[in-house]
Protein backbone atom coordinates (compact mmCIF):
# COMPACT_ATOMS: atom_id res chain seq x y z
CA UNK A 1 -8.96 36.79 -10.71
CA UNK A 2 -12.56 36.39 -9.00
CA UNK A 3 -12.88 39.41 -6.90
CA UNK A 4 -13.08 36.48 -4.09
CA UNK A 5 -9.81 35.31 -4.83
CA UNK A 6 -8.64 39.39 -4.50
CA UNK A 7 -10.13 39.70 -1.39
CA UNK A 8 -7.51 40.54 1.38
CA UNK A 9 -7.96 37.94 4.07
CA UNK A 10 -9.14 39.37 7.47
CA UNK A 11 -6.96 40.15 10.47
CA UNK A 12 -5.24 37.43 12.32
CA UNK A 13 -6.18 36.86 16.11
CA UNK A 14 -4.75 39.18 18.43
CA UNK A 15 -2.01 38.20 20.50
CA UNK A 16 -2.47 37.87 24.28
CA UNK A 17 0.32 38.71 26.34
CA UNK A 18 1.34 35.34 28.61
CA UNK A 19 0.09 35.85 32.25
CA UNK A 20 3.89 36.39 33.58
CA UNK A 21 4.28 39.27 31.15
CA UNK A 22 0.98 40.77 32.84
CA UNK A 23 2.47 40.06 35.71
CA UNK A 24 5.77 41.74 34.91
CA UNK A 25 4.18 44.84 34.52
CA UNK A 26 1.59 44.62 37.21
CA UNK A 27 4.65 44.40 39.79
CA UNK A 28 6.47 47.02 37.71
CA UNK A 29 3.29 49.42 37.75
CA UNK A 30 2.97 48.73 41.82
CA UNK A 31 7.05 49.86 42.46
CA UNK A 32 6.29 53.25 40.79
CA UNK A 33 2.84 53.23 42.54
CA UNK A 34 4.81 52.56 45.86
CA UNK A 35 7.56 54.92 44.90
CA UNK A 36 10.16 52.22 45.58
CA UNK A 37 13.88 53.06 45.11
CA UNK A 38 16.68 51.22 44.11
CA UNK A 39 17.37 49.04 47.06
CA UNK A 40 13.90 48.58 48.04
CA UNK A 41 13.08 44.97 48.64
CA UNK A 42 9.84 43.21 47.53
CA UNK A 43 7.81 41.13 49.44
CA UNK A 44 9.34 37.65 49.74
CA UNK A 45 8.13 35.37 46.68
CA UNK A 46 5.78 33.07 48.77
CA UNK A 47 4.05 36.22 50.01
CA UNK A 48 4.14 37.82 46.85
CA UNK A 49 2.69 34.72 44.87
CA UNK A 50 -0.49 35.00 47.67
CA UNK A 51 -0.91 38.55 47.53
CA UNK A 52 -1.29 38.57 43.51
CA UNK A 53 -3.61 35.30 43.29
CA UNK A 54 -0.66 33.22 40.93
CA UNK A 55 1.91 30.50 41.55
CA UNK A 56 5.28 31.16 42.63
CA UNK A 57 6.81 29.47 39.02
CA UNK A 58 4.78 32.26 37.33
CA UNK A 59 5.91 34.86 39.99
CA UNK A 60 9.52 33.37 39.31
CA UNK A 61 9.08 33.76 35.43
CA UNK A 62 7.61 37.42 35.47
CA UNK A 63 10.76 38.74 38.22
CA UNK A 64 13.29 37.42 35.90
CA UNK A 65 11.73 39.10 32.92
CA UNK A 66 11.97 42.27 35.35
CA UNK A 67 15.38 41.06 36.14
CA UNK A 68 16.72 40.99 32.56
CA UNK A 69 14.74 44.02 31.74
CA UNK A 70 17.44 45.82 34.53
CA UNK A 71 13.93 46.54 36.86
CA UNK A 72 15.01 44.23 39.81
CA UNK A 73 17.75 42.46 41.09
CA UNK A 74 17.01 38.79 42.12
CA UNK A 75 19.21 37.83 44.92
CA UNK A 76 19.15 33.68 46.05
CA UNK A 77 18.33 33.59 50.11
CA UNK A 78 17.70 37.46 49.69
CA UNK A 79 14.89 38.17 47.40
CA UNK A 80 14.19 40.81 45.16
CA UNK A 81 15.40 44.31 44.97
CA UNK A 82 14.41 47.40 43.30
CA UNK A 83 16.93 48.58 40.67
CA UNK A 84 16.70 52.04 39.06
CA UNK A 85 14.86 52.70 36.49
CA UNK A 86 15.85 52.11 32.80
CA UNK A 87 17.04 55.27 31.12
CA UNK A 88 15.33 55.42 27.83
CA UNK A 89 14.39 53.05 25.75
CA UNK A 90 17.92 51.38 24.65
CA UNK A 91 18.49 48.57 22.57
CA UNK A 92 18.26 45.45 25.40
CA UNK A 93 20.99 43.60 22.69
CA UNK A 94 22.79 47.29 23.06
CA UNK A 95 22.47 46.79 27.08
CA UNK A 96 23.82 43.15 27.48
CA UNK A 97 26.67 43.55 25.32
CA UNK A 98 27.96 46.64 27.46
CA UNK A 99 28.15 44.36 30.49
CA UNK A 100 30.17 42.75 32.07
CA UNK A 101 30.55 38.83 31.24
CA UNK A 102 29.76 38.03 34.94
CA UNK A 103 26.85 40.01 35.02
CA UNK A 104 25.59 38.66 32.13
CA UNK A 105 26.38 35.47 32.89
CA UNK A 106 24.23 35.65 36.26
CA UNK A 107 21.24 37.48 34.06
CA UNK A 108 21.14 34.32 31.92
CA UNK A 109 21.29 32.50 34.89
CA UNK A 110 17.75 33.78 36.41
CA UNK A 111 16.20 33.50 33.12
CA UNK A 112 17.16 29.77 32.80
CA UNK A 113 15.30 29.10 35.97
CA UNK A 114 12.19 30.51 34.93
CA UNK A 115 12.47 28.26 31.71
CA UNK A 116 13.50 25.21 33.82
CA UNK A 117 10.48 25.54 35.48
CA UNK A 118 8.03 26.25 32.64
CA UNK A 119 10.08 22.42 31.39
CA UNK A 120 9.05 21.06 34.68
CA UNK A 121 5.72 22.28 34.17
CA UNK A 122 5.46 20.21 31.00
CA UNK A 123 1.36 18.56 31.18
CA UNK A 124 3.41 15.48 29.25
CA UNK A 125 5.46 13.28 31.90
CA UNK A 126 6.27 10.78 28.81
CA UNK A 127 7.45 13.62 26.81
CA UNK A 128 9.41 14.94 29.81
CA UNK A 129 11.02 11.15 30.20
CA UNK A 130 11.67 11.17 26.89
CA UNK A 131 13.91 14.10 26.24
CA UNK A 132 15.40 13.89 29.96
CA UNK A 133 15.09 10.88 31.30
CA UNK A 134 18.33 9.28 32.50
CA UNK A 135 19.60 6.37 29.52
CA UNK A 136 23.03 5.88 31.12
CA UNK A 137 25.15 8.37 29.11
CA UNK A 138 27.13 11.95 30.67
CA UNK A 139 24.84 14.73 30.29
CA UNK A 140 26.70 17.71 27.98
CA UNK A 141 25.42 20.81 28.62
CA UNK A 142 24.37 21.94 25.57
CA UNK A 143 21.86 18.43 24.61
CA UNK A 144 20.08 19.15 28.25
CA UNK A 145 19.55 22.61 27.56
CA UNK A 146 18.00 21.92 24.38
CA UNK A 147 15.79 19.65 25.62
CA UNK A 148 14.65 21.96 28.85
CA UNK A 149 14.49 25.11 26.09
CA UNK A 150 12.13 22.34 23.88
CA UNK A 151 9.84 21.32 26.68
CA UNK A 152 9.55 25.04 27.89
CA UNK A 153 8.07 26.01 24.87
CA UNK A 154 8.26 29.27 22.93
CA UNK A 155 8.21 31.88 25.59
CA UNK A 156 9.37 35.08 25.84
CA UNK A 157 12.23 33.87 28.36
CA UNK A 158 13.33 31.56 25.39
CA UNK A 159 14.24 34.62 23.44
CA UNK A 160 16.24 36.48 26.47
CA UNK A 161 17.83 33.50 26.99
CA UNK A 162 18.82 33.41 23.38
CA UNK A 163 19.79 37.19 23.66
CA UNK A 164 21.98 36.77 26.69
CA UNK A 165 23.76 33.15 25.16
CA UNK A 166 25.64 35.08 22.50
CA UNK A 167 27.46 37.05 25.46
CA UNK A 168 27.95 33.93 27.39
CA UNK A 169 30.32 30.73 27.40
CA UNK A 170 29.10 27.38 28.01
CA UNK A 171 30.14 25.78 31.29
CA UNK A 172 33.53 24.12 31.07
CA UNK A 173 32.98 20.60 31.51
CA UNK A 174 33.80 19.60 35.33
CA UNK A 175 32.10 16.93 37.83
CA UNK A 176 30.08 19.53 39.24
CA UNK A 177 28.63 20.35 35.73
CA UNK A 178 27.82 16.66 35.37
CA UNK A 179 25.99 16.70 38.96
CA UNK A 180 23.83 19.83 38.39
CA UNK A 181 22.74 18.93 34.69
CA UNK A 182 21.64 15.36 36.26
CA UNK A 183 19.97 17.21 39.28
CA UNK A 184 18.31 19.70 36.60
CA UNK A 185 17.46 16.83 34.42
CA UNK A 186 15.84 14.69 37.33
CA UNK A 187 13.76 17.57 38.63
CA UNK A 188 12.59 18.43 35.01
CA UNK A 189 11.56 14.58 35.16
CA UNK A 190 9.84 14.22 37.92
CA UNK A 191 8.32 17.80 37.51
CA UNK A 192 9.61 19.53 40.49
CA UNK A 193 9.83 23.14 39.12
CA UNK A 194 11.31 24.44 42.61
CA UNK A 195 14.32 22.08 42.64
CA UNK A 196 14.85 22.29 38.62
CA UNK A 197 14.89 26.53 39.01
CA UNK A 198 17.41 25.86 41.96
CA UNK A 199 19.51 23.72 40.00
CA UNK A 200 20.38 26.61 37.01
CA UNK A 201 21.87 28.90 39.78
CA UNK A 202 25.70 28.64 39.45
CA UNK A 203 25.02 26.00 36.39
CA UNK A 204 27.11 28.92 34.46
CA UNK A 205 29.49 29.23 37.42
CA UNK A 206 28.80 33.24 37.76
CA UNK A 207 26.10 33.85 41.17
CA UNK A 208 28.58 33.52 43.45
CA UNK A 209 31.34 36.20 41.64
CA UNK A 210 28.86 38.92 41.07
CA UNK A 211 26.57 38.38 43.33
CA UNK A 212 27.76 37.39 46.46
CA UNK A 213 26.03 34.65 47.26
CA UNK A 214 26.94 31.17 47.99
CA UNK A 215 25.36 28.55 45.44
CA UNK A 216 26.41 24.96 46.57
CA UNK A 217 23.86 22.93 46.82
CA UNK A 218 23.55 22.97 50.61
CA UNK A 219 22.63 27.12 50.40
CA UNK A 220 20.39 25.70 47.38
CA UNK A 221 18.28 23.63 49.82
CA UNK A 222 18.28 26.45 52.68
């Protein structure tokens, strides 16, 4: 062997964290800076977005990587509140399988809207039409998913999501299943990342038990 053909090859690129993970813990950095508490809300999303010079879909991507990471608690019409702080540095597989289903359930929940919206986001409308576009058959929840998880790309939500599916059931086929995987599909489609996040809340049929909070589509469009 040539001592060219020995030689080690050199270091790969470095990886660069994805703007929303910078985010995450730019907002995490500012609660302890603030000395928020558990219960402590944020500044509302739109405001938020402004303040730290991003979109709101990248704002909504980084909070539910806080979310999942137990750091806030997203609440639909309410915003986001401080949780307290993680207590070492446990297993996050560990974390979600000591939970309860419902809680998980609405955890998967936030992190499915921040990959809807990366879908919607998709620079390829053809692609999008493709994969989502409506060809006349019932949507199953597991084929649309794919397809939004596939146009998303491979993000760091992808694996939560992954990590919080194995403690989850999929959504008992119903009429109202049907009507939010269409409305999820359309807004993927048409790339409306707003209305395909919106669609994802209750899609699992857990907001409204652990959370409180109403998820039909009319509190959807409030």
């Amino acid at each position: 062997m040539s001592k060219a053909e020995g030689r080690r090859s050199g270091p790969g690129p470095v990886a660069r964290p994805r703007l929303y993970e910078h985010l995450a813990q730019h907002i995490s950095d500012f609660i302890e800076a603030q000395g928020l508490v558990a219960g402590d809300r944020l500044p509302p999303e739109r405001q938020l977005a402004r303040d730290l010079g991003v979109s709101r879909a990248t704002l909504a991507q980084a909070l539910a990587a806080l979310e999942t990471q137990g750091r806030v608690e997203v609440r639909h019409g309410v915003g986001a509140l401080v949780r307290e702080s993680p207590t070492g540095a446990e297993d996050l597989s560990g974390r979600i399988a000591t939970r309860p289903r419902p809680d998980v359930a609405a955890a998967r929940e936030a992190v499915m809207a921040g990959i809807a919206r990366a879908a919607a986001q998709h620079r390829q409308k053809a692609m999008r039409i493709a994969m989502l576009g409506d060809d006349g058959t019932v949507p199953a929840f597991g084929e649309v998913w794919r397809c939004v998880r596939k146009l998303a790309g491979d993000t760091l939500l992808g694996d939560l999501d992954d990590l919080l599916a194995v403690q989850t059931a999929e959504p008992e086929e119903s009429p109202q299943l049907r009507e939010r995987l269409e409305d999820l599909a359309a807004a993927v489609v048409r790339g409306d990342a707003e209305s395909a996040g919106h669609a994802c809340f209750g899609l699992l049929g857990a907001s409204a038990v652990t959370s409180g909070t109403d998820t039909s589509d009319e509190a959807l469009t409030t």
